[in-house]
C-alpha atoms as a PDB file:
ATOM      1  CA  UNK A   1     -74.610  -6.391 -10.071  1.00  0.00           C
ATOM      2  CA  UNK A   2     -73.949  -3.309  -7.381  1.00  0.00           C
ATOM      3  CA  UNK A   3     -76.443  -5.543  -5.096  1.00  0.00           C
ATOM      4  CA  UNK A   4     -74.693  -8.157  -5.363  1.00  0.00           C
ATOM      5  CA  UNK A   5     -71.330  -6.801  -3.911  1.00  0.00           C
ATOM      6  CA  UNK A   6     -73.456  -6.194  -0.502  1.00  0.00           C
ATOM      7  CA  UNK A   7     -75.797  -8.949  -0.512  1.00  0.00           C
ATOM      8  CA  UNK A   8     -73.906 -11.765  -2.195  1.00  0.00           C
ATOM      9  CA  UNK A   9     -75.016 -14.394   0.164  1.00  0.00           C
ATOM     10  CA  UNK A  10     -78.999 -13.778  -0.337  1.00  0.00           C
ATOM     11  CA  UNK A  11     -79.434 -12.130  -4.117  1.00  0.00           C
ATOM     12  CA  UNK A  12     -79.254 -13.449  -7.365  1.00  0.00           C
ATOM     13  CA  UNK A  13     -78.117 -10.588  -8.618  1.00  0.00           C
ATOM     14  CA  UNK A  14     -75.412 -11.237 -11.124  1.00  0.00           C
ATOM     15  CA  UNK A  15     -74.646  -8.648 -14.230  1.00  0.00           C
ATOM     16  CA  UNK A  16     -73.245 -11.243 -16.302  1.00  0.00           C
ATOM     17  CA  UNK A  17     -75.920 -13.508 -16.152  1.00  0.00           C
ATOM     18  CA  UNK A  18     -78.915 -10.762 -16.303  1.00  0.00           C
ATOM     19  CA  UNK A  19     -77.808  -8.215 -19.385  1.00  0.00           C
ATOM     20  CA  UNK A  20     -78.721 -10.862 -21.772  1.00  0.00           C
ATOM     21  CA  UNK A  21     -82.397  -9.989 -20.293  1.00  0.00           C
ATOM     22  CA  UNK A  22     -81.698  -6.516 -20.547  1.00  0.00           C
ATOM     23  CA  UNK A  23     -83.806  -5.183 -23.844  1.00  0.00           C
ATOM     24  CA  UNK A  24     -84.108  -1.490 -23.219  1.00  0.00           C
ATOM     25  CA  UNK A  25     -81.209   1.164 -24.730  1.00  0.00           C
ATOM     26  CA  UNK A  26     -77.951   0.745 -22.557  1.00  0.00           C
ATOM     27  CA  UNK A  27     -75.203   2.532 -21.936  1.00  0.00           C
ATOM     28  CA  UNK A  28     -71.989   1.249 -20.292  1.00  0.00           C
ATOM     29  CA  UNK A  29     -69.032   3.707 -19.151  1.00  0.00           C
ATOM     30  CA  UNK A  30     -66.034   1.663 -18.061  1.00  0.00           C
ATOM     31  CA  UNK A  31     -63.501   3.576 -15.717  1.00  0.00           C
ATOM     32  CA  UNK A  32     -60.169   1.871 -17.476  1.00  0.00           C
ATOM     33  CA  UNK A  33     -57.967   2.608 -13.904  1.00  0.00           C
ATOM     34  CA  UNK A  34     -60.749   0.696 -11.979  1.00  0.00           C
ATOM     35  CA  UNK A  35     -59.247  -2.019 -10.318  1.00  0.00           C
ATOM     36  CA  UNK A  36     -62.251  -3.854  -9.227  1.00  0.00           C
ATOM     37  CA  UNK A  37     -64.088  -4.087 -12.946  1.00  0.00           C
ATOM     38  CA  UNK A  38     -61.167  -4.524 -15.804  1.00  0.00           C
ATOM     39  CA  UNK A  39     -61.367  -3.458 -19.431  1.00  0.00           C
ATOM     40  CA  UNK A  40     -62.840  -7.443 -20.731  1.00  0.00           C
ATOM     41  CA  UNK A  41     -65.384  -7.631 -17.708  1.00  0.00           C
ATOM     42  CA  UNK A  42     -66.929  -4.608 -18.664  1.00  0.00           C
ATOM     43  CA  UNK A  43     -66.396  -5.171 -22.803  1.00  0.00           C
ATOM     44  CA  UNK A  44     -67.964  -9.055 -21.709  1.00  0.00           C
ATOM     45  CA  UNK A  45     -71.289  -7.022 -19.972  1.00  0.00           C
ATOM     46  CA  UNK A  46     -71.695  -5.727 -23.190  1.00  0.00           C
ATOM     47  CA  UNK A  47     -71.597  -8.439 -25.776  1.00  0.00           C
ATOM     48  CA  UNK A  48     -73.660 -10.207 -23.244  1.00  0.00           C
ATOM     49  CA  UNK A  49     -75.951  -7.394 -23.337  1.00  0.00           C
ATOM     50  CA  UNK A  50     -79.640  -8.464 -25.004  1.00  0.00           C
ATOM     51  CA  UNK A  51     -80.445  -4.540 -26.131  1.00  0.00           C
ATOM     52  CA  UNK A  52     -80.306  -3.597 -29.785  1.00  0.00           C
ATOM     53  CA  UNK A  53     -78.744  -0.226 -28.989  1.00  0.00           C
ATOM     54  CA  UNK A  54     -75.755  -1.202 -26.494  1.00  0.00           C
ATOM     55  CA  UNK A  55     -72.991   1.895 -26.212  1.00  0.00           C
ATOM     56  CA  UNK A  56     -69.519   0.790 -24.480  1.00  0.00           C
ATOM     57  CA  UNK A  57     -67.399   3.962 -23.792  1.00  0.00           C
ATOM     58  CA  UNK A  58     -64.033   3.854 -21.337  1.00  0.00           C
ATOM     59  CA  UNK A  59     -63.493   6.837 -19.278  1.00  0.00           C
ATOM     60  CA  UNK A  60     -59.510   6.945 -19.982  1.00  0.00           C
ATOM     61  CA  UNK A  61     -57.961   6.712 -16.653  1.00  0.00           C
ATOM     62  CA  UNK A  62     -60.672   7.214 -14.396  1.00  0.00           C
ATOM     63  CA  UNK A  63     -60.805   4.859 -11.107  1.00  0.00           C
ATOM     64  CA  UNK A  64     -63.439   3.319  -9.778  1.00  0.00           C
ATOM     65  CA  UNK A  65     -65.636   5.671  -8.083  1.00  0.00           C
ATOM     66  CA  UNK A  66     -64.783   8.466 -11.254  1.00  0.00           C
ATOM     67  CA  UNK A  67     -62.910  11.204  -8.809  1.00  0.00           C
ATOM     68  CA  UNK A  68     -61.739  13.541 -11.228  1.00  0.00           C
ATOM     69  CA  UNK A  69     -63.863  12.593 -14.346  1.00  0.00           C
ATOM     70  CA  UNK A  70     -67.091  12.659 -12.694  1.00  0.00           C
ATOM     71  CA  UNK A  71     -67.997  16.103 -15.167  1.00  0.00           C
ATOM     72  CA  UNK A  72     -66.907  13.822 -17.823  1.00  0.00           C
ATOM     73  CA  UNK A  73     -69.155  11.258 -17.007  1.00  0.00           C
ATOM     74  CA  UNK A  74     -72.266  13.283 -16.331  1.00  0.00           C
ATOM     75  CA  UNK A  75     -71.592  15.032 -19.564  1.00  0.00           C
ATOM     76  CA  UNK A  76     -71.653  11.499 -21.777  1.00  0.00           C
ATOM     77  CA  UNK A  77     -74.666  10.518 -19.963  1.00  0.00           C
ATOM     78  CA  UNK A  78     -76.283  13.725 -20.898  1.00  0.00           C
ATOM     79  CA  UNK A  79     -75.155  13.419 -24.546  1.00  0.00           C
ATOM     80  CA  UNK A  80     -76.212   9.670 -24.589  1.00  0.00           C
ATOM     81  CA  UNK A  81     -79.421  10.550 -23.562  1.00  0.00           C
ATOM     82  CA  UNK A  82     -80.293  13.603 -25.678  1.00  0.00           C
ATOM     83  CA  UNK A  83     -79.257  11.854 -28.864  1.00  0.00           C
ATOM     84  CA  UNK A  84     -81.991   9.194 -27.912  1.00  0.00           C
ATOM     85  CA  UNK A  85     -84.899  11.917 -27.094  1.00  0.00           C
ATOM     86  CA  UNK A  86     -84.595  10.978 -22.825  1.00  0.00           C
ATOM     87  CA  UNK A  87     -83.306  14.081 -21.453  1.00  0.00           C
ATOM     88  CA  UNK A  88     -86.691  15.823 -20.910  1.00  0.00           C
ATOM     89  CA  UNK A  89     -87.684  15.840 -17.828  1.00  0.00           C
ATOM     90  CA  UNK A  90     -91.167  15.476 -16.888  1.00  0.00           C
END
């Protein structure tokens, strides 16, 4: 989706139309004071989602590039990860 923000013109890019393709673990953090992304966009990526193990989490008040919850957000990741055996690096 990200690519398609910059390149709209030449990719086919389109999060809405590819996480139904999407089959691997997936984890979506929604930043509820974005104002680019709202709250049913994001909760729409993931029902769309094709992945058996889909995890939707808001980041309460957190805009759209996380200033001021990026700790926050690193920390879920981390969590996210090590309760599904990926946080060992190689």
């Amino acid at each position: 989706g990200w690519l398609s923000t910059w390149s709209g013109l030449s990719s086919n890019a389109a999060m809405a139309s590819s996480m139904p393709d999407v089959r691997i673990p997936t984890l979506i953090l929604h930043p509820t004071a974005d104002t680019e992304i709202r709250v049913h966009q994001a909760e729409a990526l993931r029902d769309a989602s094709g992945a058996a193990d889909v995890t939707y989490e808001c980041i309460e008040g957190a805009p759209h590039y996380l200033h001021g919850h990026r700790r926050e957000t690193i920390d879920r990741i981390v969590a996210w990860l090590a309760a599904r055996g990926l946080d060992r690096t190689p």
